[in-house]
C-alpha atoms as a PDB file:
ATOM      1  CA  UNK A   1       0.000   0.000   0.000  1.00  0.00           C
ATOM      2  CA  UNK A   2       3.146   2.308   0.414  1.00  0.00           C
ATOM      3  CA  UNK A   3       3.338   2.768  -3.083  1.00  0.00           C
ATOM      4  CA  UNK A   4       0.170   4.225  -3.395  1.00  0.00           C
ATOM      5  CA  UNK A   5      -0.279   7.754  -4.533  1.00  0.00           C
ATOM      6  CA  UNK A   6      -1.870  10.301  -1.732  1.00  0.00           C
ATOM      7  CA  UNK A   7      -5.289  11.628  -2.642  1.00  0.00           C
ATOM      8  CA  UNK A   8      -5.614  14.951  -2.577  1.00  0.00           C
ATOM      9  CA  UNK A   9      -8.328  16.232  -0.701  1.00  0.00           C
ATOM     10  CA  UNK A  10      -9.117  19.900  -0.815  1.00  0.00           C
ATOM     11  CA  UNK A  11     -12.473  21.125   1.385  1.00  0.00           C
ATOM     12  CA  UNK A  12     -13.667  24.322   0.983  1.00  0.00           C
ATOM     13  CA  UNK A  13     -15.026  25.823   3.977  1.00  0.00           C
ATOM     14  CA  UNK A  14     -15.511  29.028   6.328  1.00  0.00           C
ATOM     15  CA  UNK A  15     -15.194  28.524  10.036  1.00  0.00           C
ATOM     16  CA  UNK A  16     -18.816  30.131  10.733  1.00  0.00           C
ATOM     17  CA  UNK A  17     -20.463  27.659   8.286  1.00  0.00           C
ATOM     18  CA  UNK A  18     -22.151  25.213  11.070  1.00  0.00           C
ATOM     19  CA  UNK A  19     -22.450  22.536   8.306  1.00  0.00           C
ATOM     20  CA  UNK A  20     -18.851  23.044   7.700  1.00  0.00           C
ATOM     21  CA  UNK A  21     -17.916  22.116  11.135  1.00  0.00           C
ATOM     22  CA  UNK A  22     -20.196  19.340  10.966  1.00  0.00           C
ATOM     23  CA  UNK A  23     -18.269  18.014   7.856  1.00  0.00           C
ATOM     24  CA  UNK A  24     -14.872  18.472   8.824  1.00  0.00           C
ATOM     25  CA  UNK A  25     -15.629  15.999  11.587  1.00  0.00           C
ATOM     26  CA  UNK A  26     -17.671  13.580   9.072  1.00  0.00           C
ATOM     27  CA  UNK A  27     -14.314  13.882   6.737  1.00  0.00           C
ATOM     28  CA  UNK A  28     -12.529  12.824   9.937  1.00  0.00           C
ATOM     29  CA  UNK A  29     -14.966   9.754  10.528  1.00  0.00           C
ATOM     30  CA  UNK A  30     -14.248   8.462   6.710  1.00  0.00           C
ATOM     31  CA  UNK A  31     -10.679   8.338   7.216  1.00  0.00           C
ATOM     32  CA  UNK A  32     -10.695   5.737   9.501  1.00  0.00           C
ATOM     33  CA  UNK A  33     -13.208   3.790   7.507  1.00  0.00           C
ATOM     34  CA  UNK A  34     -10.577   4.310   4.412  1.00  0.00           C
ATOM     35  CA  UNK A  35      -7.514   4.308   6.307  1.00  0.00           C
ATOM     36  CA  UNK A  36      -5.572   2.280   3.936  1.00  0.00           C
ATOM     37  CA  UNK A  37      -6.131   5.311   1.780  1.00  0.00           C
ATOM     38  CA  UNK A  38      -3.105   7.849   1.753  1.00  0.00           C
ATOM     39  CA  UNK A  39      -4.819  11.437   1.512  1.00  0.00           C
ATOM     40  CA  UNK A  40      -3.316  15.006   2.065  1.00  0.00           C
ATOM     41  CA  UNK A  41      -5.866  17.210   3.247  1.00  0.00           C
ATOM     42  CA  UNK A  42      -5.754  20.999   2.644  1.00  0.00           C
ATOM     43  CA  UNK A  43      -8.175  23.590   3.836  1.00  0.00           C
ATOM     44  CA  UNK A  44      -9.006  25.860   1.818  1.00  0.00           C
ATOM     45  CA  UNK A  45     -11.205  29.704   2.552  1.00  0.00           C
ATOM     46  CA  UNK A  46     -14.411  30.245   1.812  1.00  0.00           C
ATOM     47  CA  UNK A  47     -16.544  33.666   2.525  1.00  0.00           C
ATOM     48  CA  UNK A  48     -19.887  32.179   3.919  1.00  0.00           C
ATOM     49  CA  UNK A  49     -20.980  36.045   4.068  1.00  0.00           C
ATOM     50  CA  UNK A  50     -18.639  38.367   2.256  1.00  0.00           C
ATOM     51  CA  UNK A  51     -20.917  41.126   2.975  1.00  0.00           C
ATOM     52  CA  UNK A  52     -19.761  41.420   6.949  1.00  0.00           C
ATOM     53  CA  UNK A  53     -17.294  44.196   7.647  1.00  0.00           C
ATOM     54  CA  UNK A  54     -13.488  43.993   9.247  1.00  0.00           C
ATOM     55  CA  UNK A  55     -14.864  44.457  12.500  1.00  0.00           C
ATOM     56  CA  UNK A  56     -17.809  41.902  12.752  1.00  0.00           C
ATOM     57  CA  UNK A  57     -21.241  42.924  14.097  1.00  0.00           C
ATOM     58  CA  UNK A  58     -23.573  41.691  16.469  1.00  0.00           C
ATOM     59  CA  UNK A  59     -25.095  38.590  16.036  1.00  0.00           C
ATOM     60  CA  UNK A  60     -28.634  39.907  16.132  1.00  0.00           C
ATOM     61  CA  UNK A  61     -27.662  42.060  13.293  1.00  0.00           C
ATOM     62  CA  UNK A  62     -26.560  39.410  11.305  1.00  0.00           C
ATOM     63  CA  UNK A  63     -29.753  36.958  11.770  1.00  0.00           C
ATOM     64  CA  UNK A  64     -32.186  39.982  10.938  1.00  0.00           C
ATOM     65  CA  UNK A  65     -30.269  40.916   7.750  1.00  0.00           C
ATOM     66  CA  UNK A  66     -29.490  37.212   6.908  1.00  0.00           C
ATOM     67  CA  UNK A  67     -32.706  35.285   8.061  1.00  0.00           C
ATOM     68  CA  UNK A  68     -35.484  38.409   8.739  1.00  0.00           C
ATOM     69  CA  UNK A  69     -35.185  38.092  12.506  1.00  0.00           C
ATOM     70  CA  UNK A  70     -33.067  35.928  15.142  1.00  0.00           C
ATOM     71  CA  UNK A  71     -36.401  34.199  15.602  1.00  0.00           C
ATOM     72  CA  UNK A  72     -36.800  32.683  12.000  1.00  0.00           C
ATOM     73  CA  UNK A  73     -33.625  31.119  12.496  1.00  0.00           C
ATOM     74  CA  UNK A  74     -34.654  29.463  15.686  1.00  0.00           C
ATOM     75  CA  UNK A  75     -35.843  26.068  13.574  1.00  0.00           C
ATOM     76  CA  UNK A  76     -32.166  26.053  11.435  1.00  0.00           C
ATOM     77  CA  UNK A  77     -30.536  26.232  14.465  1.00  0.00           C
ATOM     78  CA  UNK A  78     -32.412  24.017  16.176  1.00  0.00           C
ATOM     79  CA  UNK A  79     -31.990  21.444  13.082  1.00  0.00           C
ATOM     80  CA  UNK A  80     -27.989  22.031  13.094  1.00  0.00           C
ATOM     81  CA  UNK A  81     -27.397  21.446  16.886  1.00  0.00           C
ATOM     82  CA  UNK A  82     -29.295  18.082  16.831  1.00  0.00           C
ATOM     83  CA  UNK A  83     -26.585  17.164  13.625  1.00  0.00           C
ATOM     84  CA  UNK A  84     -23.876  18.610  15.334  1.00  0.00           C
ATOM     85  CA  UNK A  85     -24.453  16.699  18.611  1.00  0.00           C
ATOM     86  CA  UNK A  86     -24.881  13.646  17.033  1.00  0.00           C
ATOM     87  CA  UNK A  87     -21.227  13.737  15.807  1.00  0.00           C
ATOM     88  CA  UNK A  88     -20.496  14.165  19.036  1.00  0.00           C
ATOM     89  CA  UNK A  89     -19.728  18.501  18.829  1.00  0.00           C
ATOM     90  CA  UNK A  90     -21.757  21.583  20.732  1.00  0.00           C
ATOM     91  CA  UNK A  91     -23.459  24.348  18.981  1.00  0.00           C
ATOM     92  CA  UNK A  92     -24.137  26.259  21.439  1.00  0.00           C
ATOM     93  CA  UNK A  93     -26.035  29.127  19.712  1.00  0.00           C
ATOM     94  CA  UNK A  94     -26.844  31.050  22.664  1.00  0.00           C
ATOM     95  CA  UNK A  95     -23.225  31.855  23.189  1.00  0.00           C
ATOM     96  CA  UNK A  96     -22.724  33.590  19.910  1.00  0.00           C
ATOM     97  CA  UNK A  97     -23.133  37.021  20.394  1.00  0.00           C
ATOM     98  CA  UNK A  98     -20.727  38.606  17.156  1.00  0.00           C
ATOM     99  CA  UNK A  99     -20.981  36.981  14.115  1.00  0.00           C
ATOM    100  CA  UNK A 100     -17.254  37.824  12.555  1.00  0.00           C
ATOM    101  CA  UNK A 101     -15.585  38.470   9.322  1.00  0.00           C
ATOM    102  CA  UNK A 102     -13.694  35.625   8.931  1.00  0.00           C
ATOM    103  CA  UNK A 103     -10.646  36.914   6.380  1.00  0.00           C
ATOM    104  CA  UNK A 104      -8.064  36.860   9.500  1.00  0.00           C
ATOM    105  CA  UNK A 105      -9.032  33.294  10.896  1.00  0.00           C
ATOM    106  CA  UNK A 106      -8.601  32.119   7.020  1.00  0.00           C
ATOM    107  CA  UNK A 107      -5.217  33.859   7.343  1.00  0.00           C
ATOM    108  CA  UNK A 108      -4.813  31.766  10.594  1.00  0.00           C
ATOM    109  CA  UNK A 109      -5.294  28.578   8.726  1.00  0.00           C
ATOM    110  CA  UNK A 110      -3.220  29.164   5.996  1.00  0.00           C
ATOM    111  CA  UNK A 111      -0.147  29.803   8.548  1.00  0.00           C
ATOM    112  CA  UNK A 112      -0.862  27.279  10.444  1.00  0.00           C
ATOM    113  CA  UNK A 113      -0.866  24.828   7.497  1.00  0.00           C
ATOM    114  CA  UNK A 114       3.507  25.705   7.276  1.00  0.00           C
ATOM    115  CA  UNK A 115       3.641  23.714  10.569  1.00  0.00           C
ATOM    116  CA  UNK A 116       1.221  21.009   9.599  1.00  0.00           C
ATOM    117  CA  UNK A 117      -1.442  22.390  11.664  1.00  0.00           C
ATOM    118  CA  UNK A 118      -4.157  23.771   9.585  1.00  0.00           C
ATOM    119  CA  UNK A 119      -6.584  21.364  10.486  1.00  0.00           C
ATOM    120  CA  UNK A 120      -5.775  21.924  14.456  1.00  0.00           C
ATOM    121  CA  UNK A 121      -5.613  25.478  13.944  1.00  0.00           C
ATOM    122  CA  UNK A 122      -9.572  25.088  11.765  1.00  0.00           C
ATOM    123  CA  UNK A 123     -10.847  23.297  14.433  1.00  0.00           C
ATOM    124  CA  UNK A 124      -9.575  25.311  17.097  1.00  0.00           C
ATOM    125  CA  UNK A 125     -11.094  28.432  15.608  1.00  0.00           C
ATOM    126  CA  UNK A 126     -14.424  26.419  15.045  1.00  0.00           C
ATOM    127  CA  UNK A 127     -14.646  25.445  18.498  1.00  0.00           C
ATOM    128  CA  UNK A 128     -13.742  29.006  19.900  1.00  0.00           C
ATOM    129  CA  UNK A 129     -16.844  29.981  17.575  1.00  0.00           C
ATOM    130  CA  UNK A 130     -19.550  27.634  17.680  1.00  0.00           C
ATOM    131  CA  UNK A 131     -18.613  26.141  21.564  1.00  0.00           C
ATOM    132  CA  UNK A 132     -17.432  28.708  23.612  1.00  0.00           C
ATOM    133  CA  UNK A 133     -19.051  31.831  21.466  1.00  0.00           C
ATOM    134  CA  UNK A 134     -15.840  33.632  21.034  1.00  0.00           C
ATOM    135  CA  UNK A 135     -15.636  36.486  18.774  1.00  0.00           C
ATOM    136  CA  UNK A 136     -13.092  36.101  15.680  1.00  0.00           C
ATOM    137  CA  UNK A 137     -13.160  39.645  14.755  1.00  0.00           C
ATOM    138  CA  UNK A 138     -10.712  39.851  17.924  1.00  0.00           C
ATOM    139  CA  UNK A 139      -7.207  39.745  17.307  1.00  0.00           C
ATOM    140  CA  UNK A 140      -6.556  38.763  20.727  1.00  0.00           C
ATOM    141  CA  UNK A 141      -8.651  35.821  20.602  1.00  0.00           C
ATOM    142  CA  UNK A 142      -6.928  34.972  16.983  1.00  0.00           C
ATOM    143  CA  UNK A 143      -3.470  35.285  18.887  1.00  0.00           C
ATOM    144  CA  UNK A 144      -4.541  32.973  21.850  1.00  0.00           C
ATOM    145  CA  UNK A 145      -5.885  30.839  19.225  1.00  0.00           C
ATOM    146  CA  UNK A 146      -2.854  30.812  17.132  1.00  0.00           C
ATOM    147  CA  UNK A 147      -0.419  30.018  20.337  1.00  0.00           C
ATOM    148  CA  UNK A 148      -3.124  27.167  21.308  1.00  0.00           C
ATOM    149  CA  UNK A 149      -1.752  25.408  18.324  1.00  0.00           C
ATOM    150  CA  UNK A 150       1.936  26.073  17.980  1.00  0.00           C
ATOM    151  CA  UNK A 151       2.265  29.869  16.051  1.00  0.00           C
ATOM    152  CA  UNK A 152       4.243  32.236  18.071  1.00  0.00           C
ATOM    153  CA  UNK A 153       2.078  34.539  18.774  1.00  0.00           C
ATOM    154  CA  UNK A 154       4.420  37.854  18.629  1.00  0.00           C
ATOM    155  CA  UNK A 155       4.936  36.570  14.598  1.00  0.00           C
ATOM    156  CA  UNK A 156       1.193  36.329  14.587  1.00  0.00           C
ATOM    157  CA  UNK A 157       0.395  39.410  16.242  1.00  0.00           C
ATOM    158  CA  UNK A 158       2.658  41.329  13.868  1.00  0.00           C
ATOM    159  CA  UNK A 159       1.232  39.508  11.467  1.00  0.00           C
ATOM    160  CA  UNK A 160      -2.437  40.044  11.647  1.00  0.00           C
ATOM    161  CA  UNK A 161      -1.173  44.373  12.100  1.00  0.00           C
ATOM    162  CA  UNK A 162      -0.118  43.461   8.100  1.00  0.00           C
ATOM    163  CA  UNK A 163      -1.701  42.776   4.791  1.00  0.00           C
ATOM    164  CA  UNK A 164       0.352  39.785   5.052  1.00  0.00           C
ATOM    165  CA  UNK A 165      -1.783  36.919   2.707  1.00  0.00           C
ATOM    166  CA  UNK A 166      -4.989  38.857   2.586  1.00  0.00           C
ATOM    167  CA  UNK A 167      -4.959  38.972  -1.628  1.00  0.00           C
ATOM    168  CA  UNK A 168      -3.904  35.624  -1.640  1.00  0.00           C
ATOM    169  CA  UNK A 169      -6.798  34.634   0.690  1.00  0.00           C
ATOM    170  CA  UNK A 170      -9.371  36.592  -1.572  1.00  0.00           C
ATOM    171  CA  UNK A 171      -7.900  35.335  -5.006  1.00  0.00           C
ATOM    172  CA  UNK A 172      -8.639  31.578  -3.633  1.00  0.00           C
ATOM    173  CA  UNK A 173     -12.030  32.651  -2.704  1.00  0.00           C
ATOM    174  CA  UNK A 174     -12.672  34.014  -5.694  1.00  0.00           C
ATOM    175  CA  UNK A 175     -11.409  31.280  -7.405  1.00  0.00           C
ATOM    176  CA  UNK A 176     -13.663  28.673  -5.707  1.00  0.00           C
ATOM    177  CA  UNK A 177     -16.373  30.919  -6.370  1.00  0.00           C
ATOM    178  CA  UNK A 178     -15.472  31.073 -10.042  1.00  0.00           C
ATOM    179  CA  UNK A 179     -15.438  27.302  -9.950  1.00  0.00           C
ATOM    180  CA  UNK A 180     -19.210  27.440  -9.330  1.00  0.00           C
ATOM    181  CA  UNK A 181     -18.683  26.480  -5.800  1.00  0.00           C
ATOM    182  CA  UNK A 182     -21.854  28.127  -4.073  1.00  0.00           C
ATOM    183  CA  UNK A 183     -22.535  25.913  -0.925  1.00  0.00           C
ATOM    184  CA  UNK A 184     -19.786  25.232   1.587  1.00  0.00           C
ATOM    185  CA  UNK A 185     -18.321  22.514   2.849  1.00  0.00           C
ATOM    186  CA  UNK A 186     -17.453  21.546  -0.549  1.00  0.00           C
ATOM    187  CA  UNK A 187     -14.766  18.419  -0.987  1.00  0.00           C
ATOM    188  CA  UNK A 188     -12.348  17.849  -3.919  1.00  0.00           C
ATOM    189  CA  UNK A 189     -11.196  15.031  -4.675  1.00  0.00           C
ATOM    190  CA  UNK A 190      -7.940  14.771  -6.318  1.00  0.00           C
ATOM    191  CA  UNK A 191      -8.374  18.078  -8.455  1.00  0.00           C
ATOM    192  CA  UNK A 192     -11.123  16.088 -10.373  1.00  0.00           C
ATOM    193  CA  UNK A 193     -14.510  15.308  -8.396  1.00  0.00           C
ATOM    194  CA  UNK A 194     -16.803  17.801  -6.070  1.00  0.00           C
ATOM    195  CA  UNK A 195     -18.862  16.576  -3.710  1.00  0.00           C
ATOM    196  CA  UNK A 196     -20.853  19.393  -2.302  1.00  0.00           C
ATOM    197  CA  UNK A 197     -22.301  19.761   1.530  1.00  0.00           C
ATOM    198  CA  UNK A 198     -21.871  17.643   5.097  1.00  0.00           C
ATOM    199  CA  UNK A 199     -22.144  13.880   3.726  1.00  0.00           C
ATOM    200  CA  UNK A 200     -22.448  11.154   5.764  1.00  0.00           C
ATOM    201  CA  UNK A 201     -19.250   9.990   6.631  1.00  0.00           C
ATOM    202  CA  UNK A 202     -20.043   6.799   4.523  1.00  0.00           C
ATOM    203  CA  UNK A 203     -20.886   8.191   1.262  1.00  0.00           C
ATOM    204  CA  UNK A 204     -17.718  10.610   1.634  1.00  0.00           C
ATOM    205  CA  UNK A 205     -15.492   7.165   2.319  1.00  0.00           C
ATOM    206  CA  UNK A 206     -17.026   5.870  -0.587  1.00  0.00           C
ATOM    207  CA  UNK A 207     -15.990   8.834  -3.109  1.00  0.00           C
ATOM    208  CA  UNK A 208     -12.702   8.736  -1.491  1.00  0.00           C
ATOM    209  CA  UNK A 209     -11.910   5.192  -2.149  1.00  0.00           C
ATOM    210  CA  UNK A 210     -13.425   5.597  -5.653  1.00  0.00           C
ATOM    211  CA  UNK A 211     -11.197   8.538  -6.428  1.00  0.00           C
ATOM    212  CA  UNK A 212      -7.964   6.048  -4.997  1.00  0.00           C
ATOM    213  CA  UNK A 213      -9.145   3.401  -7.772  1.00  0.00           C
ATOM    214  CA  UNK A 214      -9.382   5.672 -10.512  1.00  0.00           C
ATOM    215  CA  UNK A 215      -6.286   7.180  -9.560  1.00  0.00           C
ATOM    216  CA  UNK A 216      -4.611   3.648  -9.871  1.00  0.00           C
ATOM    217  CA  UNK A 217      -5.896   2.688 -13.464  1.00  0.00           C
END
């Protein structure tokens, strides 16, 4: 199996997509029911709502403008924390109070990924958001995030103060979005097939061990 060639899996995701943070851990489930597989994930940004400004704004704000009012999205919600939970993860809506921009937690991601820690550093800052209602628009809680999983947080601080990766985080946005990718989590499978929302961890070991075969021929 050694000689196998990795698959290359890129998902396409934003850290306040629920369903995305549902589907990273379903991605995580089908490994280990493909684990002979060799894969090389990469995480890659995704603007759920490109429309929010630098500084975030309150999460009441959001759900009015978004949804009508924070009551019509009282069912969703209700709907996504019963998925959630059942892979095992809290969405604990209640908590959420800002509803950020998410361009400097993509930024987080995409350093994190030189250390082989973008998937820590994702989940991390999906935790922070969805579990413990943190607000991502602050840098401080990006910092403490970043330290959490291994940046040093002086480089990230200075960082973050910069334009440091910002184009190249909106040029890979745009280019998903140019792709016709319009729903996140979206999953790529070796540069070739899309599979589009929060499978079932079964159907999205399937495709992956389909893509493996092909690959192979």
């Amino acid at each position: 199996m050694s000689d196998r060639r990795p698959i290359r899996i890129d998902v396409v995701s934003d850290i306040v997509c629920p369903w995305c943070f549902i589907g990273k851990r379903r991605l995580e489930k089908a490994l280990t029911l493909v684990f002979e597989v060799p894969v090389e994930v990469h995480w890659r940004p995704y603007f759920l709502n490109d429309w929010i400004p630098p500084e975030g704004m309150s999460r009441e704000q959001y759900l009015t403008t978004k949804f009508g009012s924070p009551e019509r999205y009282q069912g969703i919600a209700q709907r996504v924390r019963a998925a959630a939970a059942e892979e095992g993860l809290d969405y604990a809506v209640d908590r959420i109070s800002r509803q950020p921009n998410t361009r400097d937690a993509h930024r987080l991601i995409r350093w994190a990924e030189g250390i082989g820690k973008a998937a820590d550093m994702k989940q991390r800052l999906m935790d922070l958001y969805f579990t413990d209602g943190a607000d991502l628009s602050d840098r401080a809680v990006l910092v403490r995030a970043a330290a959490d999983v291994g940046l040093d947080p002086e480089d990230v601080r200075t960082a973050l103060d910069s334009d440091k990766d910002i184009a190249e985080i909106d040029q890979e946005v745009e280019a998903a979005k140019e792709a016709g990718i319009q729903g996140v989590p979206c999953f790529i499978l070796d540069g070739k097939y899309a599979i589009s929302g929060a499978q079932e961890p079964e159907a999205l070991a399937q495709a992956i061990m389909q893509a493996s075969a092909q690959a192979a021929e």
